[in-house]
N, C-alpha and C. Protein backbone atom coordinates (compact mmCIF):
# COMPACT_ATOMS: atom_id res chain seq x y z
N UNK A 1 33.06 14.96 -105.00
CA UNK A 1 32.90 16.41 -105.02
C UNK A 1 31.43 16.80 -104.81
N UNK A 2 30.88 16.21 -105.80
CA UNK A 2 29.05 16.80 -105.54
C UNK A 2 29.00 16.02 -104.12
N UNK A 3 29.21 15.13 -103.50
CA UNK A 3 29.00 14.48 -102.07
C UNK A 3 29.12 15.75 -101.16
N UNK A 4 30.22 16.10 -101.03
CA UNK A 4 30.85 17.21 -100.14
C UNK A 4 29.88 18.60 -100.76
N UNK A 5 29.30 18.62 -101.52
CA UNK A 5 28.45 20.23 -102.09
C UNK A 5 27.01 20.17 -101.47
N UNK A 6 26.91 18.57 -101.20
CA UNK A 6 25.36 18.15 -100.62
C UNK A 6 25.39 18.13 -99.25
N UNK A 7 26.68 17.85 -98.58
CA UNK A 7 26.81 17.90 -96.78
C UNK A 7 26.70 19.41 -97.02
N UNK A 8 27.44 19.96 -97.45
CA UNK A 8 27.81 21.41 -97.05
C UNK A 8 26.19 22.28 -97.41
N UNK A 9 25.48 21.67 -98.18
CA UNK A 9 23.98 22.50 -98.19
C UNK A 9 23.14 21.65 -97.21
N UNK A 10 23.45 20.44 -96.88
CA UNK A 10 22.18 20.30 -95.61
C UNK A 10 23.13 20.97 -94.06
N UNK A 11 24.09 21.24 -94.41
CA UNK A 11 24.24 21.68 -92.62
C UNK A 11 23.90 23.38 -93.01
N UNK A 12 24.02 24.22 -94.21
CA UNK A 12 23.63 25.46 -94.46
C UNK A 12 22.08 25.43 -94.08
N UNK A 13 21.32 24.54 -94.54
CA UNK A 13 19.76 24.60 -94.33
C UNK A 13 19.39 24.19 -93.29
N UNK A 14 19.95 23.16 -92.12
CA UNK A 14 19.96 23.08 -90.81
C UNK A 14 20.67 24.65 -90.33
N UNK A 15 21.54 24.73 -90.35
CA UNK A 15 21.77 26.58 -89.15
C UNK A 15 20.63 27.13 -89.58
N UNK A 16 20.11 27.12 -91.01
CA UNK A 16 18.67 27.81 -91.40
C UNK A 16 17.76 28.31 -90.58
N UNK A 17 17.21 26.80 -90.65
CA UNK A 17 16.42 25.93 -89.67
C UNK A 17 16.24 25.99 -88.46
N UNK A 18 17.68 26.10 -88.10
CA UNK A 18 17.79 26.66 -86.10
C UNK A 18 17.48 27.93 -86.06
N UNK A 19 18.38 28.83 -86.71
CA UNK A 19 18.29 30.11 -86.40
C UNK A 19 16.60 30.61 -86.38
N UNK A 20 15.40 29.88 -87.17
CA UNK A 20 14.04 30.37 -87.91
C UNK A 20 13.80 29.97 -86.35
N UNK A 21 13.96 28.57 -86.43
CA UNK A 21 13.17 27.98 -84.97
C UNK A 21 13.75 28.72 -83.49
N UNK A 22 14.50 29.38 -83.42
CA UNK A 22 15.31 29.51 -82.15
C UNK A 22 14.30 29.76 -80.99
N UNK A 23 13.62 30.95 -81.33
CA UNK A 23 12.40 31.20 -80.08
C UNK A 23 11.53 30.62 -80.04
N UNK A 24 10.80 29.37 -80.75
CA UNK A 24 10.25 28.49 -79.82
C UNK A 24 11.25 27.44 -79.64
N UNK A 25 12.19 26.93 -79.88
CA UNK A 25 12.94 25.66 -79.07
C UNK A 25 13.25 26.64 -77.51
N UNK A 26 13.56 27.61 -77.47
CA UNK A 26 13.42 28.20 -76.18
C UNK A 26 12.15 28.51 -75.18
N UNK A 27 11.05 28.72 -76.26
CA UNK A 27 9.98 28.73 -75.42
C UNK A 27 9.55 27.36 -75.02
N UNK A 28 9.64 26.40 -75.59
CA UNK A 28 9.53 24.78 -75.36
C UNK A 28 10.25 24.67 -74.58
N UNK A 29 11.67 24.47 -73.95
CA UNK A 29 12.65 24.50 -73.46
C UNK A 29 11.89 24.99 -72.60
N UNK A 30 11.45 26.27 -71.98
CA UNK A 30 11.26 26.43 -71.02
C UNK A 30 10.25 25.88 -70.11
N UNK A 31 9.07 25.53 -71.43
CA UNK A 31 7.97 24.94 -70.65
C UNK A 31 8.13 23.97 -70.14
N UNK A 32 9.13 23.00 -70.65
CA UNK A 32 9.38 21.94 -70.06
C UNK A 32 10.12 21.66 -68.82
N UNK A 33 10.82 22.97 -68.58
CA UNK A 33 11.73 23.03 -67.53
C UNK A 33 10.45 23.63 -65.97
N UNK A 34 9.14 23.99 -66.45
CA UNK A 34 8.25 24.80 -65.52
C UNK A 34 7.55 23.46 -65.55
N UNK A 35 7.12 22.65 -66.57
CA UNK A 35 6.65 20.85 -65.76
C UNK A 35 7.31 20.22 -65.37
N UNK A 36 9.09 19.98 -65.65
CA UNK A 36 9.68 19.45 -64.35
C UNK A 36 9.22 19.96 -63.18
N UNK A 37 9.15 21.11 -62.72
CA UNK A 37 9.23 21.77 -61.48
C UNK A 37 8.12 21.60 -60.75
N UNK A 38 7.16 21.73 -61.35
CA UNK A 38 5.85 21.47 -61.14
C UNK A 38 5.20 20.01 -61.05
N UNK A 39 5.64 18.81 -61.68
CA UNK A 39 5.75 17.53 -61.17
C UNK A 39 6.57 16.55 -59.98
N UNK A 40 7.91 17.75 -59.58
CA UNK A 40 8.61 17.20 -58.60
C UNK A 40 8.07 17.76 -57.20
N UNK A 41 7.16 19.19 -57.50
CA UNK A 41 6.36 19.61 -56.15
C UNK A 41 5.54 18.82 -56.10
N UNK A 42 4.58 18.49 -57.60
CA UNK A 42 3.85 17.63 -56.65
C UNK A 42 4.08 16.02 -55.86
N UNK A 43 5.07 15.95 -56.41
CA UNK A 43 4.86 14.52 -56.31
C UNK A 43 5.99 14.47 -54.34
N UNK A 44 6.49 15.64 -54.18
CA UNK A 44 7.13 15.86 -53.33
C UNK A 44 6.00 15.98 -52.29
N UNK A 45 4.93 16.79 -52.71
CA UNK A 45 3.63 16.48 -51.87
C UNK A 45 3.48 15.26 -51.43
N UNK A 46 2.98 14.92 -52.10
CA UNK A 46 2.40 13.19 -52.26
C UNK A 46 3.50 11.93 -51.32
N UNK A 47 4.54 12.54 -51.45
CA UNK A 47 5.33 11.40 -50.42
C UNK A 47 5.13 11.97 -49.28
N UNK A 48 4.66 12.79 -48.82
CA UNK A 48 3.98 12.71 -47.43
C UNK A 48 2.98 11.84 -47.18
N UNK A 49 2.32 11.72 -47.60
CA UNK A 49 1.09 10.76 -47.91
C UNK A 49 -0.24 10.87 -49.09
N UNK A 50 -1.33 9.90 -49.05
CA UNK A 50 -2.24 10.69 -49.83
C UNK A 50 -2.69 11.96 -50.05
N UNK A 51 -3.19 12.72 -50.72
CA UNK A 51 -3.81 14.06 -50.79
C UNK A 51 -4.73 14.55 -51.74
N UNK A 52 -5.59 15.36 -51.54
CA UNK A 52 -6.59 15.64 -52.64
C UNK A 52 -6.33 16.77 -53.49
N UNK A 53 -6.59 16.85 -54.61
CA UNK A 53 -6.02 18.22 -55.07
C UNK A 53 -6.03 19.16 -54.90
N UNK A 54 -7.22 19.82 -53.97
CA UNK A 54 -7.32 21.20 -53.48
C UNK A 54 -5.74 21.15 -52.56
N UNK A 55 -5.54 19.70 -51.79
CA UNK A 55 -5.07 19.37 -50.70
C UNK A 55 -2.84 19.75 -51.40
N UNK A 56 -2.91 19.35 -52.84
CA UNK A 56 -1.70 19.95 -53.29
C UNK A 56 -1.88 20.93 -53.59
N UNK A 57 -2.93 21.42 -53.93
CA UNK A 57 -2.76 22.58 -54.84
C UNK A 57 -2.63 23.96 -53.68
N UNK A 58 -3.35 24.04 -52.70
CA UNK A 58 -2.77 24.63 -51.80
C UNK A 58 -1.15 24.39 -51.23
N UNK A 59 -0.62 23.26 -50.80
CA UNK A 59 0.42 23.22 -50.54
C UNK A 59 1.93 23.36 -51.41
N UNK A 60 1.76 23.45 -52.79
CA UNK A 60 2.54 23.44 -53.61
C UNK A 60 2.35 25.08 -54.61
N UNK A 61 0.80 25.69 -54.40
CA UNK A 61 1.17 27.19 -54.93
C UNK A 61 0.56 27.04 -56.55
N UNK A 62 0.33 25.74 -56.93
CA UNK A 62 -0.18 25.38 -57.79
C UNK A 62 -1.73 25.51 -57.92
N UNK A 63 -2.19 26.37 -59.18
CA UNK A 63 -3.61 26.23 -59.16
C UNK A 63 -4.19 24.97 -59.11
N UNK A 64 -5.79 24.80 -58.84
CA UNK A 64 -6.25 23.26 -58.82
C UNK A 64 -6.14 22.49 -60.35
N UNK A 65 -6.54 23.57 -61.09
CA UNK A 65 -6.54 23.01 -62.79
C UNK A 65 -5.52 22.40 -62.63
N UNK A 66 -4.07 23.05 -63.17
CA UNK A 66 -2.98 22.61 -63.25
C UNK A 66 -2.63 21.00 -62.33
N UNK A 67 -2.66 21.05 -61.35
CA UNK A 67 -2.37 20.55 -60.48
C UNK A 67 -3.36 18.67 -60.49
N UNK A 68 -4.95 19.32 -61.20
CA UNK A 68 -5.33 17.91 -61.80
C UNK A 68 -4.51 17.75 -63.06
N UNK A 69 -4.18 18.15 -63.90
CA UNK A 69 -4.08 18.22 -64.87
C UNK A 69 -2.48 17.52 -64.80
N UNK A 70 -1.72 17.77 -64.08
CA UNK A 70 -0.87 16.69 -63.66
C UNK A 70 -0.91 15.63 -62.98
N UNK A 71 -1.74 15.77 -62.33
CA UNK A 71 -2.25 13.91 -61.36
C UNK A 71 -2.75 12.90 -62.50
N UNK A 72 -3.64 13.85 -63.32
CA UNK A 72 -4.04 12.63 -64.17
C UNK A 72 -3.01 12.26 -65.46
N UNK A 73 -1.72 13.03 -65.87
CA UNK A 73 -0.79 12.45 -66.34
C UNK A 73 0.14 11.66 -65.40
N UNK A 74 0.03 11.95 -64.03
CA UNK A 74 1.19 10.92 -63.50
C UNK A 74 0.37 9.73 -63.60
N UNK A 75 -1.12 9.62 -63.27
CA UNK A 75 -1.51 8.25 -63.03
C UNK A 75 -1.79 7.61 -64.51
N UNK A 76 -1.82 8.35 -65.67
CA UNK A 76 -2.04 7.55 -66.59
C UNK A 76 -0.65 6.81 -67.06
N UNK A 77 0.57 7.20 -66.77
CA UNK A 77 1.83 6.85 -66.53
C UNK A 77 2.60 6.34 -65.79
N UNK A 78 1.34 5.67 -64.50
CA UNK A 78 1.10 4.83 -63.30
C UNK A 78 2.27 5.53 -62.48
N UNK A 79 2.38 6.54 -62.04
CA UNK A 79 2.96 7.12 -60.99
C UNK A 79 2.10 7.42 -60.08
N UNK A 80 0.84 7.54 -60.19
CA UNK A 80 0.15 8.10 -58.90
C UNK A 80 -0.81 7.24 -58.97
N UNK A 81 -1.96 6.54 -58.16
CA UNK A 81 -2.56 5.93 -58.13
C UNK A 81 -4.42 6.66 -57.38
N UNK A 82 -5.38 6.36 -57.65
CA UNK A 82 -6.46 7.07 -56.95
C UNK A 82 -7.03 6.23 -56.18
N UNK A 83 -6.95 6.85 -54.87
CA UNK A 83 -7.51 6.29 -53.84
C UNK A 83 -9.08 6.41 -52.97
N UNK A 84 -9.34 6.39 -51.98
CA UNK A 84 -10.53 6.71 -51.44
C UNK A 84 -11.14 8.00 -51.59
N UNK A 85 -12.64 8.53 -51.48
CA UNK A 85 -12.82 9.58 -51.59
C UNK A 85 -13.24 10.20 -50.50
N UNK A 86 -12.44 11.66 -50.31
CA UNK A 86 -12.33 12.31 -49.27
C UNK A 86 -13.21 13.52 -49.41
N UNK A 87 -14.66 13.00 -48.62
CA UNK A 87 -15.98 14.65 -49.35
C UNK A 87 -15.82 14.19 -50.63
N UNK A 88 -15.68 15.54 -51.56
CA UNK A 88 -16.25 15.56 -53.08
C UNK A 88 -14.98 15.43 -53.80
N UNK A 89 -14.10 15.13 -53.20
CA UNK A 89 -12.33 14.56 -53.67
C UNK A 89 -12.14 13.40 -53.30
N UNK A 90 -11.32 13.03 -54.37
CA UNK A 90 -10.80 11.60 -54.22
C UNK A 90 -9.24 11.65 -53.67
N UNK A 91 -8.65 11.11 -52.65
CA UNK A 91 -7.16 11.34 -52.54
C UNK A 91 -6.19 10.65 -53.41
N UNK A 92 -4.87 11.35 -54.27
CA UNK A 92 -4.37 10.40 -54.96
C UNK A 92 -2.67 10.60 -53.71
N UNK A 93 -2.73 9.85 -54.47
CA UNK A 93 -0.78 9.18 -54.06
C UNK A 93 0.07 8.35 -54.66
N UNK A 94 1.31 8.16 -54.08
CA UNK A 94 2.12 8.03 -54.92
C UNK A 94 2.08 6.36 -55.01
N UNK A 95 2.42 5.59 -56.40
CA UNK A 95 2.62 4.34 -56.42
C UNK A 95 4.12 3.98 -55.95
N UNK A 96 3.92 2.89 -54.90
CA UNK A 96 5.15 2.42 -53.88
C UNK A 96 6.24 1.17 -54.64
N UNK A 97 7.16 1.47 -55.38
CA UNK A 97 7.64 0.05 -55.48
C UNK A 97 8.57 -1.01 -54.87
N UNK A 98 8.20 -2.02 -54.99
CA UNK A 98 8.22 -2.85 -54.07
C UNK A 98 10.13 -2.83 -54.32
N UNK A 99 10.45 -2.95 -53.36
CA UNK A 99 11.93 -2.67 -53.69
C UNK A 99 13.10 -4.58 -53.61
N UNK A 100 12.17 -5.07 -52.58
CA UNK A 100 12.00 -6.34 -52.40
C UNK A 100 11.77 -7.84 -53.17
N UNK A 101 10.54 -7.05 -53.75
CA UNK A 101 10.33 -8.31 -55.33
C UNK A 101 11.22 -7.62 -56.59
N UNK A 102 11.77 -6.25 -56.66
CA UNK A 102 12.71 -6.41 -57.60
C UNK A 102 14.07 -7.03 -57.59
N UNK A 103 14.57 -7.18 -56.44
CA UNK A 103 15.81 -7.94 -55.95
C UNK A 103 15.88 -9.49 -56.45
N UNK A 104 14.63 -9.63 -55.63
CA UNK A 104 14.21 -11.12 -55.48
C UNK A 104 14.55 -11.90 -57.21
N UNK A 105 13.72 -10.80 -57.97
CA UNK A 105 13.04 -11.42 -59.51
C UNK A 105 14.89 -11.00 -60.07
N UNK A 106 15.28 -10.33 -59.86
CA UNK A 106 16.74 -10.30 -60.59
C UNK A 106 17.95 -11.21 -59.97
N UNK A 107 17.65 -11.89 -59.02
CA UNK A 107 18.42 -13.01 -58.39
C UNK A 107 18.27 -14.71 -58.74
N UNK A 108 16.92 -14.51 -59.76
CA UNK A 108 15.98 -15.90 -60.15
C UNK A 108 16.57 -15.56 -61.35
């Protein structure tokens, strides 16, 4: 009996809980849904080839801030890699995987 009096007050203090939190799990929710969007342009860039950030940030609509500000999370998460420097930019792009040595190494 007290078992069933203790479920029934933690799911009362969870709806609590949601209902207090609701507008930011939505404002989170959203932000996260505006860095998907914003990591698949860029990186949709980038499979064209190298590029510098002025070089996405023009082509994707994205300010330059922003736009470093995601290169250097893809590459610290080894998605993008930095390459030569182009003038007072460096070009980044996308890391290629080898599609070949993963076959290979799962057949050994």
């Amino acid at each position: 009996m007290a078992q069933e009096q203790d479920q029934k007050a933690r799911r009362e203090a969870m709806k609590k809980l949601r209902a207090e939190r609701k507008d930011k799990i939505s404002a989170a929710s959203a932000r996260m849904k505006e860095q998907k969007k914003a990591i698949e342009a860029i990186t949709r860039v980038l499979k064209e080839g190298a590029k510098t950030v002025p070089q996405v940030s023009e082509e994707t609509g994205i300010s330059t801030s922003e736009v470093l500000w995601y290169i250097a999370a893809l590459r610290k998460y080894g998605q993008v890699t930095e390459g030569e420097q182009d003038g007072s930019y460096f070009l980044y792009e996308l890391v290629q995987k080898a599609q070949g040595a993963e076959s290979s190494e799962a057949e050994e």
